[in-house]
N, C-alpha and C. Protein backbone atom coordinates (compact mmCIF):
# COMPACT_ATOMS: atom_id res chain seq x y z
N UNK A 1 129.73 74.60 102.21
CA UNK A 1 128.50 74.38 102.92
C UNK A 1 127.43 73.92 101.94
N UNK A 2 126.81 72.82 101.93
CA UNK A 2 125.92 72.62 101.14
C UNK A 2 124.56 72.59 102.08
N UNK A 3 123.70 73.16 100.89
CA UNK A 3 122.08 73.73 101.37
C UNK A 3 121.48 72.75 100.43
N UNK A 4 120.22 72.19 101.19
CA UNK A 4 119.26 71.43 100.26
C UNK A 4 118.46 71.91 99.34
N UNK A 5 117.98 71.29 98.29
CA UNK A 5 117.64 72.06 97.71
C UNK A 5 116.19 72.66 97.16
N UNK A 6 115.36 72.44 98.80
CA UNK A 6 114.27 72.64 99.00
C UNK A 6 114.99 74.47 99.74
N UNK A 7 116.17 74.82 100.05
CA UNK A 7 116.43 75.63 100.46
C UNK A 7 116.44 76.43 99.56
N UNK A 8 117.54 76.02 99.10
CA UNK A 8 117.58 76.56 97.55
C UNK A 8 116.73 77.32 96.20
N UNK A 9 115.94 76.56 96.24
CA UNK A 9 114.34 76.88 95.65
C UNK A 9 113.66 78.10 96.31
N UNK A 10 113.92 78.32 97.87
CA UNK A 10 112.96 79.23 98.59
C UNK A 10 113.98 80.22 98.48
N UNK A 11 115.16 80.66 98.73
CA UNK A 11 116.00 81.71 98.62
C UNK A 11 116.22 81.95 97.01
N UNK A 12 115.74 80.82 95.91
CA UNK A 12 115.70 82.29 94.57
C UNK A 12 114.17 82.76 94.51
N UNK A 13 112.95 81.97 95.39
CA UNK A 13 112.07 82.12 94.82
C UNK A 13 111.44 83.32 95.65
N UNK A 14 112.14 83.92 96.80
CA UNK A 14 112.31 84.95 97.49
C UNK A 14 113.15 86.13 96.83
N UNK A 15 114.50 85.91 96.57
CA UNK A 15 115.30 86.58 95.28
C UNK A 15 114.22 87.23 94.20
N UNK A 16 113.75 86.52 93.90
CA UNK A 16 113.08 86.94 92.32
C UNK A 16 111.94 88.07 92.70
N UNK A 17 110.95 87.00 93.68
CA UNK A 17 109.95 88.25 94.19
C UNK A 17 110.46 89.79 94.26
N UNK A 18 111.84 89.68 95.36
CA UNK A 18 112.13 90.82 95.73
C UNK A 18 112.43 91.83 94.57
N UNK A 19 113.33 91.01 93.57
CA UNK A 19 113.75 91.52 92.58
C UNK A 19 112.17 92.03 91.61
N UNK A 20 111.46 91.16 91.46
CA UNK A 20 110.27 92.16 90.75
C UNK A 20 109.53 92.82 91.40
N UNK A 21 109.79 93.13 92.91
CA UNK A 21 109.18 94.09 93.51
C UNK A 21 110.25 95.23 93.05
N UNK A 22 111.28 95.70 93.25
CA UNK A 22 112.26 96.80 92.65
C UNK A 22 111.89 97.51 91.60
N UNK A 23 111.48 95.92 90.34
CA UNK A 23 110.98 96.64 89.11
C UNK A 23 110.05 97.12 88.55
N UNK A 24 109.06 96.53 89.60
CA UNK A 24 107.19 97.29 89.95
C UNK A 24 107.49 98.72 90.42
N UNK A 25 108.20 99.03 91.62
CA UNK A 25 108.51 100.07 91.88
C UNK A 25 108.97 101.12 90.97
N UNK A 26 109.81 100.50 89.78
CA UNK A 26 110.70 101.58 88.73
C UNK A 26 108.99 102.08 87.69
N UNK A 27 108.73 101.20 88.04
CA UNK A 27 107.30 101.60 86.75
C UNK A 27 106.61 103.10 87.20
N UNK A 28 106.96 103.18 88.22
CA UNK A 28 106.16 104.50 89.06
C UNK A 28 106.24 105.72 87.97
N UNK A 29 107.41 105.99 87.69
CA UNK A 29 107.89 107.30 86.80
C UNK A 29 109.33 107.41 85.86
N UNK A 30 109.16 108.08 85.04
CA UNK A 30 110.11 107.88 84.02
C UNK A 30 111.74 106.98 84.26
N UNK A 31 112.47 106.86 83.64
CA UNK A 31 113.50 106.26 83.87
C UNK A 31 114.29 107.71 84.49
N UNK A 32 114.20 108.57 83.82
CA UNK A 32 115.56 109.97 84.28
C UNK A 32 114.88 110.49 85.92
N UNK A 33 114.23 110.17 86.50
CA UNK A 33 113.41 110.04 87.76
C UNK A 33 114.09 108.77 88.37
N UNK A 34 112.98 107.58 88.22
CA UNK A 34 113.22 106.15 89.19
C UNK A 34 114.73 105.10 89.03
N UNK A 35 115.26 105.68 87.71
CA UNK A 35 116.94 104.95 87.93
C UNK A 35 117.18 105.47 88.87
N UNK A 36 117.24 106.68 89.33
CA UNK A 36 118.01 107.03 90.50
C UNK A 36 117.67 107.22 91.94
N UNK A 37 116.51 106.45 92.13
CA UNK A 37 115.43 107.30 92.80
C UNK A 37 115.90 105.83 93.66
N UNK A 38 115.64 106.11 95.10
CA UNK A 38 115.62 104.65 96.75
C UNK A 38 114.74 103.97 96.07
N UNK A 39 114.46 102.85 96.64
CA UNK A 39 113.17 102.29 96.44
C UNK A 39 113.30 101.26 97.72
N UNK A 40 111.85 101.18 97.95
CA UNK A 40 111.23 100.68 99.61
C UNK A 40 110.58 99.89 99.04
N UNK A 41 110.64 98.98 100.12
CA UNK A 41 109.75 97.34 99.59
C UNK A 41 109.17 97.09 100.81
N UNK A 42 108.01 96.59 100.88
CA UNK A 42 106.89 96.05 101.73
C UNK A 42 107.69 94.89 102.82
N UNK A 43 107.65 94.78 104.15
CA UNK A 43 108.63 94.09 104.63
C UNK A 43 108.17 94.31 106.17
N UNK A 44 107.62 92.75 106.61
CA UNK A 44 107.34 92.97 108.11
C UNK A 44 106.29 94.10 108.51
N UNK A 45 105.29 94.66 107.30
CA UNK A 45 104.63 95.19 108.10
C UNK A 45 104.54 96.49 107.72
N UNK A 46 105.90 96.93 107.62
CA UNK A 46 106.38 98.59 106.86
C UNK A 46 107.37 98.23 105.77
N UNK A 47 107.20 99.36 105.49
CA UNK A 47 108.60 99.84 104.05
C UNK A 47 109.81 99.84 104.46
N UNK A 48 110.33 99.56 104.16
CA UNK A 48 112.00 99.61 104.44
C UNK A 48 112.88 99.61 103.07
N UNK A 49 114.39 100.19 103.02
CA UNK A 49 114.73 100.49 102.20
C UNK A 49 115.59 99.62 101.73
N UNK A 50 115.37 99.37 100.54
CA UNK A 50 116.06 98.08 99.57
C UNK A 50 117.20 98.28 98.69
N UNK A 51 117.10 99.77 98.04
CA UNK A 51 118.28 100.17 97.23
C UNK A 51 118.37 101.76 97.72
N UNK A 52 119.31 102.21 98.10
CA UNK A 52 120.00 103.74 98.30
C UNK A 52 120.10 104.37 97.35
N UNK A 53 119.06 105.40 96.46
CA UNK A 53 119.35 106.63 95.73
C UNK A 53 119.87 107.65 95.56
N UNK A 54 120.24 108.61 94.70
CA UNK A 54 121.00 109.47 94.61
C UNK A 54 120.48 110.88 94.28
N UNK A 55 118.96 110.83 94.07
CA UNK A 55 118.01 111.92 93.24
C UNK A 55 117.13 112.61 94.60
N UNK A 56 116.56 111.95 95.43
CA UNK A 56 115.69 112.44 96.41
C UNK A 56 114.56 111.92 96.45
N UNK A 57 114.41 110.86 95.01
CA UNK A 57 112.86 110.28 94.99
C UNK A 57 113.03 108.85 95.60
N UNK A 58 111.58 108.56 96.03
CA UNK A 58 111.61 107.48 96.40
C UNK A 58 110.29 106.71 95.80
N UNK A 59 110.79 105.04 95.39
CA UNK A 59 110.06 104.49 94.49
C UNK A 59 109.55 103.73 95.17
N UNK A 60 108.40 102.99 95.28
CA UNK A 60 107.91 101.97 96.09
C UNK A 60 106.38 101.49 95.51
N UNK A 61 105.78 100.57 95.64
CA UNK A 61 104.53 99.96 95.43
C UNK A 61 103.20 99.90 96.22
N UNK A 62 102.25 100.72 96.00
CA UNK A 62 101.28 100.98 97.48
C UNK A 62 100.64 99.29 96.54
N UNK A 63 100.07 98.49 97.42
CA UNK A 63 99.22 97.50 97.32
C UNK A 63 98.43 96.66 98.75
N UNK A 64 97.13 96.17 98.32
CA UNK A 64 96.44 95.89 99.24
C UNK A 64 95.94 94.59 98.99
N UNK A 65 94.83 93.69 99.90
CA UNK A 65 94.66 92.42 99.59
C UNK A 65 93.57 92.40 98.36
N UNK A 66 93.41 93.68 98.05
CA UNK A 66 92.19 93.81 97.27
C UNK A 66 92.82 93.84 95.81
N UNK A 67 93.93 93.83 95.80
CA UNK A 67 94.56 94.14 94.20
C UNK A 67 94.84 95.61 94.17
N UNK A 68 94.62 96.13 95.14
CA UNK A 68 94.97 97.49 94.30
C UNK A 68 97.09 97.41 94.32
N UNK A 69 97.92 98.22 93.08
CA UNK A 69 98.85 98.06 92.65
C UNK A 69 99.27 98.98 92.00
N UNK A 70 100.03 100.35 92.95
CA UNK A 70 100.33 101.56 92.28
C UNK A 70 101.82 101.81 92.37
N UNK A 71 102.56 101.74 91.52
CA UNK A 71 103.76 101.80 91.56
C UNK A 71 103.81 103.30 91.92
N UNK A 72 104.79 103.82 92.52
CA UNK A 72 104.23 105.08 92.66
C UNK A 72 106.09 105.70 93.28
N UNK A 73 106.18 106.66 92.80
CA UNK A 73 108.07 107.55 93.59
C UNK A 73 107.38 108.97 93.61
N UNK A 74 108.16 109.09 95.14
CA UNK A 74 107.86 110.62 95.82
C UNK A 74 109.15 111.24 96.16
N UNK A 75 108.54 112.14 95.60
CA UNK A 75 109.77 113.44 96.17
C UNK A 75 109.93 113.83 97.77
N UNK A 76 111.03 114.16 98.07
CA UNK A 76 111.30 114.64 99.44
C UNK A 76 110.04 115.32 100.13
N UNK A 77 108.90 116.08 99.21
CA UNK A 77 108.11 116.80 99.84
C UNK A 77 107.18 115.99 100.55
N UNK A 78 106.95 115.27 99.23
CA UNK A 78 105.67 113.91 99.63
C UNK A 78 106.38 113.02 100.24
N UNK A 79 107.32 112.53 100.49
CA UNK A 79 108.10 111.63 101.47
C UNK A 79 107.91 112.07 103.11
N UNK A 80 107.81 113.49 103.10
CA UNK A 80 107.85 114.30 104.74
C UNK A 80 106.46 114.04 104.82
N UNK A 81 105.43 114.18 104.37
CA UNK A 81 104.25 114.59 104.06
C UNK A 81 102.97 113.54 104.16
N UNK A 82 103.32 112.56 102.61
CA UNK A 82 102.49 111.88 102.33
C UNK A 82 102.87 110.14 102.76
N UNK A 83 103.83 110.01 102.47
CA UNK A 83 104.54 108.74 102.51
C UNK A 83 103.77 108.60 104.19
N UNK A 84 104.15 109.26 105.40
CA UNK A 84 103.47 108.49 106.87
C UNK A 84 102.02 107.99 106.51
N UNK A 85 101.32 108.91 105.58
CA UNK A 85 99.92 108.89 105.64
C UNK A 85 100.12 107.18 104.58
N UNK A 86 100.81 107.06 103.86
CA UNK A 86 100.57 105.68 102.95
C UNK A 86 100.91 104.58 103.32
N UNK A 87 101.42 104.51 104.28
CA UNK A 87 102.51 103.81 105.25
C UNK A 87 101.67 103.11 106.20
N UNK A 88 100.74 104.24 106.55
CA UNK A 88 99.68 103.97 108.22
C UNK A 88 98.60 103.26 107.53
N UNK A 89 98.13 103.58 106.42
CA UNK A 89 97.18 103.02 105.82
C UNK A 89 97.37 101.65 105.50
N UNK A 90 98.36 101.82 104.79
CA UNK A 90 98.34 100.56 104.54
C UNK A 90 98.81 99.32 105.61
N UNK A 91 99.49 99.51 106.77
CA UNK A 91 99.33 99.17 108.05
C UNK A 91 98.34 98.63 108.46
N UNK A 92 97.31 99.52 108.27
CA UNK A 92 95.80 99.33 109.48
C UNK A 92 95.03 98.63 108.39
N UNK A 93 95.33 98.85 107.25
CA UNK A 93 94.06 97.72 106.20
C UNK A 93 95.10 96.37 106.14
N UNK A 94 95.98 95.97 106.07
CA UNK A 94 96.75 94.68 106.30
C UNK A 94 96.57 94.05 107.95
N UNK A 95 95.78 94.83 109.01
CA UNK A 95 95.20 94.55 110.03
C UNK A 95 93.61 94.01 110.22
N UNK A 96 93.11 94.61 108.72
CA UNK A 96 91.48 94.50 108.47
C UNK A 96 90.76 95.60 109.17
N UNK A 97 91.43 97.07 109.36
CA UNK A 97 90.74 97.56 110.07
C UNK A 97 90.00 98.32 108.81
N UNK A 98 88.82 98.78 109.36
CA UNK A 98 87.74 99.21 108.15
C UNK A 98 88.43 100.62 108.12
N UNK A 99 88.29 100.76 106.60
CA UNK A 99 88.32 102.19 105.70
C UNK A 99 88.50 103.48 106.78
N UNK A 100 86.58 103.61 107.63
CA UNK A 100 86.03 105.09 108.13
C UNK A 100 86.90 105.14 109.43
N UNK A 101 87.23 103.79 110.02
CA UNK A 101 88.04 103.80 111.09
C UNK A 101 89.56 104.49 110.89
N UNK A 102 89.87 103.96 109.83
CA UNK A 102 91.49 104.27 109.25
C UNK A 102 91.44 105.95 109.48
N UNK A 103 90.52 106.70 108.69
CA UNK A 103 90.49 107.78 108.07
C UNK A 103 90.15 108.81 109.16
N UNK A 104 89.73 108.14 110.20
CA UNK A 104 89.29 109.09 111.89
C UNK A 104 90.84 109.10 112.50
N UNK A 105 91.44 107.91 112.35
CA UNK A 105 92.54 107.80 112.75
C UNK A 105 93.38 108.86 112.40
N UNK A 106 93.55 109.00 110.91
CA UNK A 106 94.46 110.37 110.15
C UNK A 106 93.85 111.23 110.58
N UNK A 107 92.81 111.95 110.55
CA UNK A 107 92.65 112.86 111.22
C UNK A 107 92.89 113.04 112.25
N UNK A 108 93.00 112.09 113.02
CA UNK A 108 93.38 112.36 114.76
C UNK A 108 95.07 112.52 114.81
N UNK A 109 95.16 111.86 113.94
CA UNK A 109 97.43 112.02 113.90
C UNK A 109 97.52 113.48 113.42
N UNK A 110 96.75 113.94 112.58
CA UNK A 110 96.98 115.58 111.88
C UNK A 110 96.60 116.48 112.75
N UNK A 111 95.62 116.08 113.83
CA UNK A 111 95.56 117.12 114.23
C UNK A 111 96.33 117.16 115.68
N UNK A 112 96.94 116.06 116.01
CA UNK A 112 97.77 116.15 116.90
C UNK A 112 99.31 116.44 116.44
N UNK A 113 99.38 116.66 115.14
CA UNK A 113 100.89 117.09 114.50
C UNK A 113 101.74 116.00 114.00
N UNK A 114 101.32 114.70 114.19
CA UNK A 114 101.91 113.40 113.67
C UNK A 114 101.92 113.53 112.28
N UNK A 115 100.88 113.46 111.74
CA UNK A 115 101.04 113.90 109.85
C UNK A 115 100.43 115.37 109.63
N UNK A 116 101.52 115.64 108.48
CA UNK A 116 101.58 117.20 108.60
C UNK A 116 100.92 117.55 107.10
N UNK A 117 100.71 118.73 107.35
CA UNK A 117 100.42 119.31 105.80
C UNK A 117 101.79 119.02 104.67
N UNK A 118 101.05 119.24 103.61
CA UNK A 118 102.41 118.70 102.96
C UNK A 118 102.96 120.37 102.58
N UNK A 119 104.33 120.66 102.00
CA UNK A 119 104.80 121.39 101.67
C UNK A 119 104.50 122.02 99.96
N UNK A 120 104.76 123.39 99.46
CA UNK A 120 104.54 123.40 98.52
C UNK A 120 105.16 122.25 97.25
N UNK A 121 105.00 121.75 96.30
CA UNK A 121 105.65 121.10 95.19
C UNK A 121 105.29 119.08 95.84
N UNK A 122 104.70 118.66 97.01
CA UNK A 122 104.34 117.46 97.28
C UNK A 122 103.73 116.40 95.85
N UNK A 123 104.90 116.04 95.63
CA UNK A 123 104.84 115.40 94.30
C UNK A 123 104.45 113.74 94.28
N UNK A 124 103.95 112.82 93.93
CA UNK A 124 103.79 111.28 93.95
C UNK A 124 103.42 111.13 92.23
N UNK A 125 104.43 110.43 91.56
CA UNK A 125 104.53 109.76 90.44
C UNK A 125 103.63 108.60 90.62
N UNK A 126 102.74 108.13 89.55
CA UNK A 126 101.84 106.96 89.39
C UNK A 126 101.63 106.99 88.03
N UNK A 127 102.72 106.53 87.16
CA UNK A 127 102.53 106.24 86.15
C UNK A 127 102.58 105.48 85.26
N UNK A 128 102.63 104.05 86.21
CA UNK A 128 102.60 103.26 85.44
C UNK A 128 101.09 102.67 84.65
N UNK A 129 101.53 102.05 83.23
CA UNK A 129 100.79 101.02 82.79
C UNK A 129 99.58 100.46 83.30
N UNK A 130 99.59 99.73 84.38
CA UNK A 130 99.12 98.67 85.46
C UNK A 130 98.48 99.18 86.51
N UNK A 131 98.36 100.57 86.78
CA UNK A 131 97.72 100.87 87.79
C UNK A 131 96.40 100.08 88.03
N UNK A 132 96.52 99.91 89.33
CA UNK A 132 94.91 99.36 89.87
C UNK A 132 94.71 100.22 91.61
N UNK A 133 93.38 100.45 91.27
CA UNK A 133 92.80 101.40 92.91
C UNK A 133 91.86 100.22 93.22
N UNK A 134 92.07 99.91 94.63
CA UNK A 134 91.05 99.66 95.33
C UNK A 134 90.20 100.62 95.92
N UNK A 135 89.28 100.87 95.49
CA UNK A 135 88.17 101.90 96.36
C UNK A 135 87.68 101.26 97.48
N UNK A 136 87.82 101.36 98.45
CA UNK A 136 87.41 101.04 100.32
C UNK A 136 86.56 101.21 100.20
N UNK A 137 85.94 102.29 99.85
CA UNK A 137 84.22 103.15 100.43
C UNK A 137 83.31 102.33 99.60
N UNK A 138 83.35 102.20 98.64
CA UNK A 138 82.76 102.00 97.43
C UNK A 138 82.99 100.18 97.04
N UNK A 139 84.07 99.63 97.44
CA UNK A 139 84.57 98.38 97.54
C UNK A 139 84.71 97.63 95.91
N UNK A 140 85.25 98.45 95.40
CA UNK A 140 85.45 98.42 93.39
C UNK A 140 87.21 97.97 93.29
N UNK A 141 87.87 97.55 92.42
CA UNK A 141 89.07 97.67 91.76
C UNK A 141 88.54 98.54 90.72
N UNK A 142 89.99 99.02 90.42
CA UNK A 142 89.40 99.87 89.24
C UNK A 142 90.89 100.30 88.67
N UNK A 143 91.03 99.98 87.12
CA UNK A 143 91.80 100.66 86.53
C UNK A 143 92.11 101.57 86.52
N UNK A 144 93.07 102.45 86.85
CA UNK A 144 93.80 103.91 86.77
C UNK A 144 94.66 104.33 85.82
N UNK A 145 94.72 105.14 84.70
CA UNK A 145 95.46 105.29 83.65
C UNK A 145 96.62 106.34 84.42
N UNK A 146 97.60 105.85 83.99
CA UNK A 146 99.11 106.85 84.44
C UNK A 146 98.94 108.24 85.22
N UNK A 147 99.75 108.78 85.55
CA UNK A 147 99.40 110.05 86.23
C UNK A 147 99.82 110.69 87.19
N UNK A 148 100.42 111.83 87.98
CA UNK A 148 100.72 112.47 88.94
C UNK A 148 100.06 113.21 89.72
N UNK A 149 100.16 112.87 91.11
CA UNK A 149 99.27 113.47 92.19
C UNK A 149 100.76 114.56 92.77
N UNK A 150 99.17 115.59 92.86
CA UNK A 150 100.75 116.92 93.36
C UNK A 150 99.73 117.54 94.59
N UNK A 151 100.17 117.31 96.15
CA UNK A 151 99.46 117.20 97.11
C UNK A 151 98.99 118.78 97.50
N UNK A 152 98.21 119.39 98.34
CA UNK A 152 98.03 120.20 98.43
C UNK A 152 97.07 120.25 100.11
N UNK A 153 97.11 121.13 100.96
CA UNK A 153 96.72 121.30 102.09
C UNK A 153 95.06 120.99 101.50
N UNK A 154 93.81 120.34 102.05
CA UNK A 154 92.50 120.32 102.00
C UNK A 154 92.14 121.73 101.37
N UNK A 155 91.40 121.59 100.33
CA UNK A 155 90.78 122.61 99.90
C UNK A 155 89.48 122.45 99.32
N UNK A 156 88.31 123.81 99.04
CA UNK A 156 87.41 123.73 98.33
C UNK A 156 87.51 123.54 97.02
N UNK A 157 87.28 122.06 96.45
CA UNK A 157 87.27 122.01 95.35
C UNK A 157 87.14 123.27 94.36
N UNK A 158 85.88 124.03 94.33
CA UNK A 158 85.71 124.63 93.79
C UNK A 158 86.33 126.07 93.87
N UNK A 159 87.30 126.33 94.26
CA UNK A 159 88.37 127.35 94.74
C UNK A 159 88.93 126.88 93.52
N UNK A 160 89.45 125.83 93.08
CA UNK A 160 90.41 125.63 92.15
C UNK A 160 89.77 125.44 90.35
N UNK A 161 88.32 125.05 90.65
CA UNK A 161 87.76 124.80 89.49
C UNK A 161 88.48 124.04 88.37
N UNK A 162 88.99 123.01 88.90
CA UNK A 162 89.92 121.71 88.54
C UNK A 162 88.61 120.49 88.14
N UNK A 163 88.12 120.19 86.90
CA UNK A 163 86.92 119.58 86.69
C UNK A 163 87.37 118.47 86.05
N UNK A 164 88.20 118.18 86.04
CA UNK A 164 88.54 117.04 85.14
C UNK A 164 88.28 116.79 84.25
N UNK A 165 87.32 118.01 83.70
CA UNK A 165 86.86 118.19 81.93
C UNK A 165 87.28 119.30 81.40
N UNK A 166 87.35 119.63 79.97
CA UNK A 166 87.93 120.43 79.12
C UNK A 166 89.33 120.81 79.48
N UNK A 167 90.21 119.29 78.75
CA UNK A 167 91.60 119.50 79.32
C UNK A 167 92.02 119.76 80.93
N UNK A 168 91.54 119.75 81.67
CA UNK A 168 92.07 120.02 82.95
C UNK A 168 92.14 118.80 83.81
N UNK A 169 93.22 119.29 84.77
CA UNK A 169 93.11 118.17 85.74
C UNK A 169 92.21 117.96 86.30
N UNK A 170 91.75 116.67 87.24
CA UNK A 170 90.89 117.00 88.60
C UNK A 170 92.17 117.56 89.82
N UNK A 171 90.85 118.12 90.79
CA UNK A 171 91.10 118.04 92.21
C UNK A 171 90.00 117.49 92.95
N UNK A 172 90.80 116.62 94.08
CA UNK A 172 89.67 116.12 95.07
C UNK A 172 90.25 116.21 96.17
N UNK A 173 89.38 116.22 97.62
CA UNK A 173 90.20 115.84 98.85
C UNK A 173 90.34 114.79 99.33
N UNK A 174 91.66 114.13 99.35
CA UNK A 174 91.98 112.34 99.42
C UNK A 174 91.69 112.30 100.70
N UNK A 175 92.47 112.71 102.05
CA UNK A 175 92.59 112.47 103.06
C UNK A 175 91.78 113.48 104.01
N UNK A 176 91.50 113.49 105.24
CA UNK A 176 90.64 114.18 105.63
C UNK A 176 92.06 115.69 105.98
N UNK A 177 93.02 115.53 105.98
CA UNK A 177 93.77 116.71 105.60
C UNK A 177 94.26 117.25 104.61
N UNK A 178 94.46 115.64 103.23
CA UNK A 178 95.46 116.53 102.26
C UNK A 178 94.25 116.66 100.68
N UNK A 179 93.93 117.31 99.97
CA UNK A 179 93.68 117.45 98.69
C UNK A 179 94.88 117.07 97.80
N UNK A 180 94.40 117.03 96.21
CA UNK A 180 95.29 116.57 95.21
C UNK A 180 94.78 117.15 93.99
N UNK A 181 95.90 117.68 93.33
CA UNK A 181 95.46 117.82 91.94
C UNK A 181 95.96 116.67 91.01
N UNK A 182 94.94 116.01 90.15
CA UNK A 182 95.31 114.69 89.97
C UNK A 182 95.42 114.97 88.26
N UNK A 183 96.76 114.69 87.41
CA UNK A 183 96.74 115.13 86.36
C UNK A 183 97.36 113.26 85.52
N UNK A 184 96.40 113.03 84.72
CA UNK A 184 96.82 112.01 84.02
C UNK A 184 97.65 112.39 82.94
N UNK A 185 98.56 111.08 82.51
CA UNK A 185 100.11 111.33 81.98
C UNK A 185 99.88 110.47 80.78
N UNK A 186 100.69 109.94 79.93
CA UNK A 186 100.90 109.00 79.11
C UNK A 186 101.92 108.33 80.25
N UNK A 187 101.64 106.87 79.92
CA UNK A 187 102.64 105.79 80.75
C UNK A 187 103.91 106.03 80.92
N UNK A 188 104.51 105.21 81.14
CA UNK A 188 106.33 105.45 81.21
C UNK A 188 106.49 104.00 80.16
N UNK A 189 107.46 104.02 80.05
CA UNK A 189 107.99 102.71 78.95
C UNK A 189 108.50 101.57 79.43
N UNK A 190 108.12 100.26 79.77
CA UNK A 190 107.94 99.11 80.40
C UNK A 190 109.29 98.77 79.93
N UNK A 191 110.60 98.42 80.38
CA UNK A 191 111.78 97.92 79.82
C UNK A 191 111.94 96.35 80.08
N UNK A 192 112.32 95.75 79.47
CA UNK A 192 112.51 94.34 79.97
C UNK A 192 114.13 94.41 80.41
N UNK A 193 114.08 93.71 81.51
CA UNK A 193 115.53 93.48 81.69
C UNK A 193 115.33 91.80 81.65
């Protein structure tokens, strides 16, 4: 069967994307983690799964039209948990729906039982290199140095006295249900293949 080779061109130049989406994804967290870990790729809209793991984590890339670019692998906890909430979001802002709208929305799925509290140990790896946040509210990119978010039911900050100064992590409340203790890492090690 011969394919032209305007065809040709679009099926490696689709190939390759996909393929450095996999390896954006591995950047999330160490190699003894994301070698083994699924990884979900952006596709039609939602995530869907690209490679079958063997560990329980799952690797994938949160990104928006704004640049933000977080390689990021979750554990089974944050997969039950957090993953719907990253999923919907990023859904409804690839729709243009504004930020305060999104965030009434999660609250209205949590409190109807659609997204749940997360479980103890709700883990999300973000450690790569390259991190970039889009801030919605605030409407900034912004560099993010490496780091792990370990989820936690909404809480009073100051219950935890998590200041993000003198050695300690922060805590903040991300979602209008879930808090985070947000602990920065040294990177993971960029491999070339």
């Amino acid at each position: 069967m011969k394919f032209p080779l305007l065809t040709l061109l679009l099926i490696s130049t689709k190939l390759f994307a996909y393929t450095g989406e996999i390896q954006d994804a591995r950047e999330g967290a160490p190699a003894h983690i994301s070698a083994k870990a699924s990884i979900m790729t952006w596709n039609d809209g939602k995530f869907a799964v690209a490679e079958q793991g063997e560990n329980g984590f799952v690797c994938l890339v949160l990104r928006d039209e704004q640049g933000r670019f977080e390689p990021s692998c979750l554990n089974r906890a944050a997969m039950t948990a957090i993953f719907p909430v990253f999923e919907y979001q990023t859904q409804m802002l690839s729709k243009g729906i504004h930020i305060e709208q999104i965030y009434k929305k999660i609250e209205e799925k949590y409190q109807s039982g659609e997204f749940l509290t997360p479980e103890a140990g709700a883990l999300v790896f973000m450690m790569s290199p390259r991190n970039k946040f889009y801030d919605h509210f605030n409407q900034r990119l912004m560099e993010v140095k490496p780091h792990i978010m370990l989820y936690t039911p909404r809480l009073d900050p100051a219950q935890l006295g998590l200041n993000n100064k003198d050695g300690l992590p922060g805590y903040y409340n991300e979602y209008p249900h879930l808090g985070v203790v947000h602990i920065q890492t040294t990177p993971v090690q960029l491999t070339k293949q």
